[in-house]
Protein backbone atom coordinates (compact mmCIF):
# COMPACT_ATOMS: atom_id res chain seq x y z
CA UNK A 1 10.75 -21.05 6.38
CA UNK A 2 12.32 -18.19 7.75
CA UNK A 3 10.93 -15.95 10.18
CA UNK A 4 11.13 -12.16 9.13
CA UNK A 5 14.13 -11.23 11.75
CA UNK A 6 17.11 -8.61 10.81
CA UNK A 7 18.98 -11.18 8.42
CA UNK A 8 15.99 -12.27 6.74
CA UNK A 9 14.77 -8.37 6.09
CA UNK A 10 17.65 -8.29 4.75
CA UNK A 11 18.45 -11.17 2.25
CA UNK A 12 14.63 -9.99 1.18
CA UNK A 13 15.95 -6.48 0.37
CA UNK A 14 18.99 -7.71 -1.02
CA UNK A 15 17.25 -9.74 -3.13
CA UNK A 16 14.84 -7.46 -4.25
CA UNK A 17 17.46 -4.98 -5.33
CA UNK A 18 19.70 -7.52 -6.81
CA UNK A 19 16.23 -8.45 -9.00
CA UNK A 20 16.01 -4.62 -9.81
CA UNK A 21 19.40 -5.15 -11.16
CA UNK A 22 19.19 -7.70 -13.73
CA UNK A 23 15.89 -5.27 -15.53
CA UNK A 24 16.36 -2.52 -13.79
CA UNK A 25 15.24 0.00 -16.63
CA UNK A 26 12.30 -2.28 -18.10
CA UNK A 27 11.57 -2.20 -13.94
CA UNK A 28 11.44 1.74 -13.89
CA UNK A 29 8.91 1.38 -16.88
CA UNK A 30 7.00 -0.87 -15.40
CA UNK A 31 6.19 1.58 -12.08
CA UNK A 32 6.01 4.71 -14.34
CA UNK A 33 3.44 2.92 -16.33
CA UNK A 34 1.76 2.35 -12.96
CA UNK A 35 2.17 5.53 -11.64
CA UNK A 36 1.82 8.36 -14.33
CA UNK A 37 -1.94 7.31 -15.23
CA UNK A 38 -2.52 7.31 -11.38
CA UNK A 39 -0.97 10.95 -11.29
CA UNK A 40 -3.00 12.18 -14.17
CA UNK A 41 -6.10 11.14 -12.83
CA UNK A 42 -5.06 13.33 -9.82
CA UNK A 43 -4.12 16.34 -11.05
CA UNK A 44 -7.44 16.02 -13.22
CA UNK A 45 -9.28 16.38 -9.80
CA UNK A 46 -7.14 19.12 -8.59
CA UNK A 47 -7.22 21.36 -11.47
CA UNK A 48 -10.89 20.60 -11.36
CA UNK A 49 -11.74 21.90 -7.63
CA UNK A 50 -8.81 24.90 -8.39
CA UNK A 51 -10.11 28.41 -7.42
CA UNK A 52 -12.90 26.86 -4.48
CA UNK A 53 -12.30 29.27 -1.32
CA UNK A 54 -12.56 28.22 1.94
CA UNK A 55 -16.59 29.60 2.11
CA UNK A 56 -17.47 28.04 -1.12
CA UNK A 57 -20.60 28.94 -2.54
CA UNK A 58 -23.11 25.74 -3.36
CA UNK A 59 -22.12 25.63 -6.99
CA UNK A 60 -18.73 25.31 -6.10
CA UNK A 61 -19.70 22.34 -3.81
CA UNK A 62 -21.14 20.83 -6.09
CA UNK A 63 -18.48 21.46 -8.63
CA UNK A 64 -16.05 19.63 -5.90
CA UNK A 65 -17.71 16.90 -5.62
CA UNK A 66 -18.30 16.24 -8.97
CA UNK A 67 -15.11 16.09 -9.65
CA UNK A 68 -14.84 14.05 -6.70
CA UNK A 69 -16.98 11.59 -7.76
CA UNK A 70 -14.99 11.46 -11.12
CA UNK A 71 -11.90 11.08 -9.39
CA UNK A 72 -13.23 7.70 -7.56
CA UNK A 73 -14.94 6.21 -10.46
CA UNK A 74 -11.24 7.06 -12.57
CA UNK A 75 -9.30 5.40 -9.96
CA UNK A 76 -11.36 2.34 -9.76
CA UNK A 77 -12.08 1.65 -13.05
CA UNK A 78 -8.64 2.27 -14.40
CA UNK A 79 -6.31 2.53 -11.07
CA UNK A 80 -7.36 -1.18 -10.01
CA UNK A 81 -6.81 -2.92 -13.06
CA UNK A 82 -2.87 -0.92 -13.35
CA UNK A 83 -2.25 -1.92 -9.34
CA UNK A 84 -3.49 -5.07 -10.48
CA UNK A 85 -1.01 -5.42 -13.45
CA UNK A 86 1.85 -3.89 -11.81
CA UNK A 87 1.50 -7.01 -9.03
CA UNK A 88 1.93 -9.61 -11.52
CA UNK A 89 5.03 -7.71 -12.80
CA UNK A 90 6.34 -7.50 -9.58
CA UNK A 91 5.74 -11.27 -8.51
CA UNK A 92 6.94 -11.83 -11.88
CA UNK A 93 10.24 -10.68 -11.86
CA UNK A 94 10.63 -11.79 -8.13
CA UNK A 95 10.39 -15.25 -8.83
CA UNK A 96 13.04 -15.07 -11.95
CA UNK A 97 9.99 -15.57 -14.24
CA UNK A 98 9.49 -14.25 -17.89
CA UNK A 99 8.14 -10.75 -17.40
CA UNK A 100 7.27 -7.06 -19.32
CA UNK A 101 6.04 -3.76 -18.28
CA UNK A 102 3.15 -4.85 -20.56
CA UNK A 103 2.25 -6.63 -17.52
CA UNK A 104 1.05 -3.53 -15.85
CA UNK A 105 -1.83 -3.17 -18.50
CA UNK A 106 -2.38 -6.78 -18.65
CA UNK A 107 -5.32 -6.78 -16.39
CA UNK A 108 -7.13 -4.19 -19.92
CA UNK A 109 -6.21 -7.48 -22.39
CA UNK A 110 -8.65 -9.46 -20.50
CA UNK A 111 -12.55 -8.93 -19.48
CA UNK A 112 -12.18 -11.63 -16.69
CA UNK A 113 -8.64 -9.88 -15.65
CA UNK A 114 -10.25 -6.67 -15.72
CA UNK A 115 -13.23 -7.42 -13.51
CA UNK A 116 -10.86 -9.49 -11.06
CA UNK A 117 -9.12 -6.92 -10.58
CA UNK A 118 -12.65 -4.59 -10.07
CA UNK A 119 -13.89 -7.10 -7.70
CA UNK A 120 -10.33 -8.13 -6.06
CA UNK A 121 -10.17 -3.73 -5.13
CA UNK A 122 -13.26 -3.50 -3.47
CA UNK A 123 -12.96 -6.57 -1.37
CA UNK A 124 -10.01 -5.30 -0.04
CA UNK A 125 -11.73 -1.89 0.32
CA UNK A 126 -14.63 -3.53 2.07
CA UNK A 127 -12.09 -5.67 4.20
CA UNK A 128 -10.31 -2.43 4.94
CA UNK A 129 -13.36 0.05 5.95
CA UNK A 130 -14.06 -1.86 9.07
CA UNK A 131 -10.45 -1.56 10.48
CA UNK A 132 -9.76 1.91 9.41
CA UNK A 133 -13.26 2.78 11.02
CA UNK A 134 -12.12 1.43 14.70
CA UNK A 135 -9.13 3.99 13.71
CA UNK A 136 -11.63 6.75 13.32
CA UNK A 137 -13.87 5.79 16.59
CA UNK A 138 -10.83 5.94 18.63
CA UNK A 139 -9.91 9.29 17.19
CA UNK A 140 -13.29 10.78 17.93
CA UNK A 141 -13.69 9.63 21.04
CA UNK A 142 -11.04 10.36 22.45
CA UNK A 143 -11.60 14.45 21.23
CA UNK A 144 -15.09 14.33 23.84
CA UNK A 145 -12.61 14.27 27.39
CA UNK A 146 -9.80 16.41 25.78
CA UNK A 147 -12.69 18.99 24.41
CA UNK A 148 -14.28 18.70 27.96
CA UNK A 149 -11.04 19.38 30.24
CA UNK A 150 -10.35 22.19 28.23
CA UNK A 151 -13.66 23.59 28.29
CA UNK A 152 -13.70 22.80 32.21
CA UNK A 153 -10.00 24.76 32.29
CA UNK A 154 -8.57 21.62 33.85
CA UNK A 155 -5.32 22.36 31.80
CA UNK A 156 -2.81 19.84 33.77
CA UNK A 157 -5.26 17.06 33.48
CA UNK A 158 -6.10 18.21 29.67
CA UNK A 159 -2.26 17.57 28.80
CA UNK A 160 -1.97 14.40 30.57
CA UNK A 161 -5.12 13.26 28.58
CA UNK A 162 -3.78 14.43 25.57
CA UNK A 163 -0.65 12.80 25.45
CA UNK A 164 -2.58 9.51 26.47
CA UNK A 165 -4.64 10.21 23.51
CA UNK A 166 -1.75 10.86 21.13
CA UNK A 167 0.22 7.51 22.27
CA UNK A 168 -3.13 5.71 22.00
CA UNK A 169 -4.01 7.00 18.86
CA UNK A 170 -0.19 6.11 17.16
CA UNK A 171 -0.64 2.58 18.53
CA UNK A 172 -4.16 2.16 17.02
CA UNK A 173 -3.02 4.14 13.89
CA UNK A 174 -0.07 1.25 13.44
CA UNK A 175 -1.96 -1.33 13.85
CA UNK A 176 -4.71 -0.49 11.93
CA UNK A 177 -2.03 0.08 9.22
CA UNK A 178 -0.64 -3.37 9.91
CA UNK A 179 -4.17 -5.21 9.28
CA UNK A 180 -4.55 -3.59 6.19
CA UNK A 181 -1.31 -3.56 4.78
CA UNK A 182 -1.62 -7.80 4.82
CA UNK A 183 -4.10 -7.53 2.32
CA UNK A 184 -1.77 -6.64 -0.29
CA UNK A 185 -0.97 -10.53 -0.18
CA UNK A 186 -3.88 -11.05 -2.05
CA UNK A 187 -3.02 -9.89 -5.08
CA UNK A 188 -0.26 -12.65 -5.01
CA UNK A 189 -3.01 -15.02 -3.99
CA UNK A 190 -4.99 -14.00 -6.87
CA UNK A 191 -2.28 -14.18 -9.20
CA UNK A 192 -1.46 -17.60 -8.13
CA UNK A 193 -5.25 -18.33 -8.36
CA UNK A 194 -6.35 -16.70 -11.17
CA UNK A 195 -9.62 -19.17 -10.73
CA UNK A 196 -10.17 -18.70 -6.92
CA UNK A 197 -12.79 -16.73 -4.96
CA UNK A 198 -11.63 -13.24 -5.08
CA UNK A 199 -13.26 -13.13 -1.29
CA UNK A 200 -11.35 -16.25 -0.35
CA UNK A 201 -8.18 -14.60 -2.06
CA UNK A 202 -8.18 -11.51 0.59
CA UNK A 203 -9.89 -13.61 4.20
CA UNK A 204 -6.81 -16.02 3.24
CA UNK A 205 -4.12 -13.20 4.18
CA UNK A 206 -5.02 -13.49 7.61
CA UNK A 207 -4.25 -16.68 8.34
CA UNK A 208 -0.90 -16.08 6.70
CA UNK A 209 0.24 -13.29 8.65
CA UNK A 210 -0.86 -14.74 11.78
CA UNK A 211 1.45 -14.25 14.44
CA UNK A 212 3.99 -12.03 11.85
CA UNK A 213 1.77 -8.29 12.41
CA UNK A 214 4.89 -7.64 14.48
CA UNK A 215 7.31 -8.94 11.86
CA UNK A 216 5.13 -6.79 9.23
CA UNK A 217 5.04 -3.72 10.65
CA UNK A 218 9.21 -4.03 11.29
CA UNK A 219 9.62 -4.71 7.63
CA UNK A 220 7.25 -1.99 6.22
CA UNK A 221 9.74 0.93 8.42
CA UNK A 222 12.35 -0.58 7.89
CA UNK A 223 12.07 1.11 4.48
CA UNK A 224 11.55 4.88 6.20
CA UNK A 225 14.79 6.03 5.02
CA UNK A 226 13.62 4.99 1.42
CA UNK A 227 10.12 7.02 2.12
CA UNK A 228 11.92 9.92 3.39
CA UNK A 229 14.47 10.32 0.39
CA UNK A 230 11.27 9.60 -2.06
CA UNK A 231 9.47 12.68 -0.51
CA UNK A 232 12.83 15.08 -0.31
CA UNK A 233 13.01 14.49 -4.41
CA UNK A 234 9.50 15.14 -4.90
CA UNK A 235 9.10 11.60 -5.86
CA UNK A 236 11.84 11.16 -8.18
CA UNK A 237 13.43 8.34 -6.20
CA UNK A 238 9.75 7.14 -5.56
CA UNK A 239 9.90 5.21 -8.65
CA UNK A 240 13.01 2.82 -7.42
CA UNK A 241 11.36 2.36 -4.24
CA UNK A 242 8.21 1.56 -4.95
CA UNK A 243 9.94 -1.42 -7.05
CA UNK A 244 12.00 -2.11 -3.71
CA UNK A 245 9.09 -2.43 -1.44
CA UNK A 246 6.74 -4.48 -3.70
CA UNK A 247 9.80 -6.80 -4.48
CA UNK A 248 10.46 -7.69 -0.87
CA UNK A 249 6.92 -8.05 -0.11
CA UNK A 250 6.81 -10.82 -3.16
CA UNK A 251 10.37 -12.36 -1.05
CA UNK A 252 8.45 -12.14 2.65
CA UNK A 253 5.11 -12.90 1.46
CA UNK A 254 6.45 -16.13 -0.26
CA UNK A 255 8.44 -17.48 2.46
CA UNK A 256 5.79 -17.09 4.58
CA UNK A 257 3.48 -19.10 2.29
CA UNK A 258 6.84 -21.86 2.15
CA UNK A 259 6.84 -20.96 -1.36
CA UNK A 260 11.41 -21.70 -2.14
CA UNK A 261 12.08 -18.32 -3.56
CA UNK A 262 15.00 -18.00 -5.81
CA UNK A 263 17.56 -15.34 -4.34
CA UNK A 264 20.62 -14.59 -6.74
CA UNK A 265 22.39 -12.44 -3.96
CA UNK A 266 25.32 -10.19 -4.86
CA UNK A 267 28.93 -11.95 -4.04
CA UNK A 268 28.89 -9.11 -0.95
CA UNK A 269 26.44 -8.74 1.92
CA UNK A 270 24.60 -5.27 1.61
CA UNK A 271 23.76 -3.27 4.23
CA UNK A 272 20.08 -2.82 4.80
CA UNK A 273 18.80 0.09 4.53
């Protein structure tokens, strides 16, 4: 097994883009399918909460969240089951297996699939709530001091506080990210064992990633560049690189499960980026 250092990032990117290759157009389906229902639902909510000022009156509150409470009920009920899909797609085409973007709505052919996937998004919700909650604490504690030395007109000691709090809040904000990003491997657990404990499917990814949250957190920017072209198109090139990133995950994530992945690498070394 390899351990997730600059050459292995690599052959895992190279790999996922030489995968890309071989479908590269049914691939693009496959994440628009994914994506454009997720983007509908969206703009749904914002064209529904359009026009609601900053002093909105209490029918306009309760207009928001309404439409608020739509938005979360759409995005459960139909954006699970479509993540859900657009996994087995993914791991699919990873591991040189038969696969369609029909994949992505597979989880809709099935009442077992669909309620997997129900169940599998909320324990990862659930998993994630306590994590992203320490993220929170350390954010609103740490406003008490900062409020207090400015209040007290302490403004040297209010600056040095504040940059603590800034450094300490990045660090907590990263690995906080880190924690949660690992339970993305259970979708590939699930897929793997369609018949498992959905519960046992998400605890399982910590184990795994034991001793890689470094490793993780490397690999994740090392796709910044990606992120940052993604955003300066308005999303455009979103669509190739949200197949890059959930491609390599399927390479790391199996390696570090010992599972032999298949990697048809092009006849030249690619840079990484």
């Amino acid at each position: 097994m390899m351990t997730c250092n600059s050459d292995a990032r690599r052959q895992y990117k190279a790999t996922a883009r030489a995968d890309i290759r071989t479908k590269f157009w049914p691939t693009m389906g496959a994440v628009l399918l994914e994506l454009v229902p997720i983007f509908l639902i969206t703009i749904i909510m914002q064209i529904g909460v359009r026009g609601i000022s900053d002093h909105a009156t209490l029918e306009e509150l309760m207009r928001m969240y309404q439409y608020l409470g739509i938005y979360i009920v759409a995005m459960f009920l139909i954006g699970s089951p479509i993540e859900f899909g657009a996994k087995h797609y993914f791991v699919s085409l990873a591991r040189g297996e038969a696969c369609s973007p029909s994949q992505v709505l597979t989880c809709f052919t099935s009442g077992k699939k669909y309620l997997t996937s129900l169940k599998l998004s909320l324990c990862i919700g659930v998993r994630s709530i306590g994590w992203l909650l320490l993220d929170y604490a350390i954010i609103f504690i740490g406003i008490i001091p900062i409020t207090l030395l400015a209040l007290g007109e302490s403004y040297i000691a209010m600056i040095l506080v504040l940059a603590i709090y800034i450094v300490l809040v990045v660090v907590v904000t990263l690995f906080v990210a880190v924690k949660v990003r690992r339970y993305d491997g259970a979708y590939i657990n699930m897929i793997d064992t369609p018949d498992a404990s959905v519960w046992g499917a998400v605890k399982a990814c910590a184990p795994i990633f034991k001793g890689h949250n470094w490793e993780l957190l490397v690999f994740d920017l090392s796709f910044i560049l990606w992120q940052l072209a993604s955003a300066i198109t308005f999303g455009i090139v979103g669509v190739y690189v949200t197949a890059y990133t959930e491609i390599a995950f399927v390479h790391y994530f199996d390696d570090l499960c010992g599972r032999k992945a298949e990697m048809t690498l092009p006849s030249m070394p690619d840079m990484e980026l």
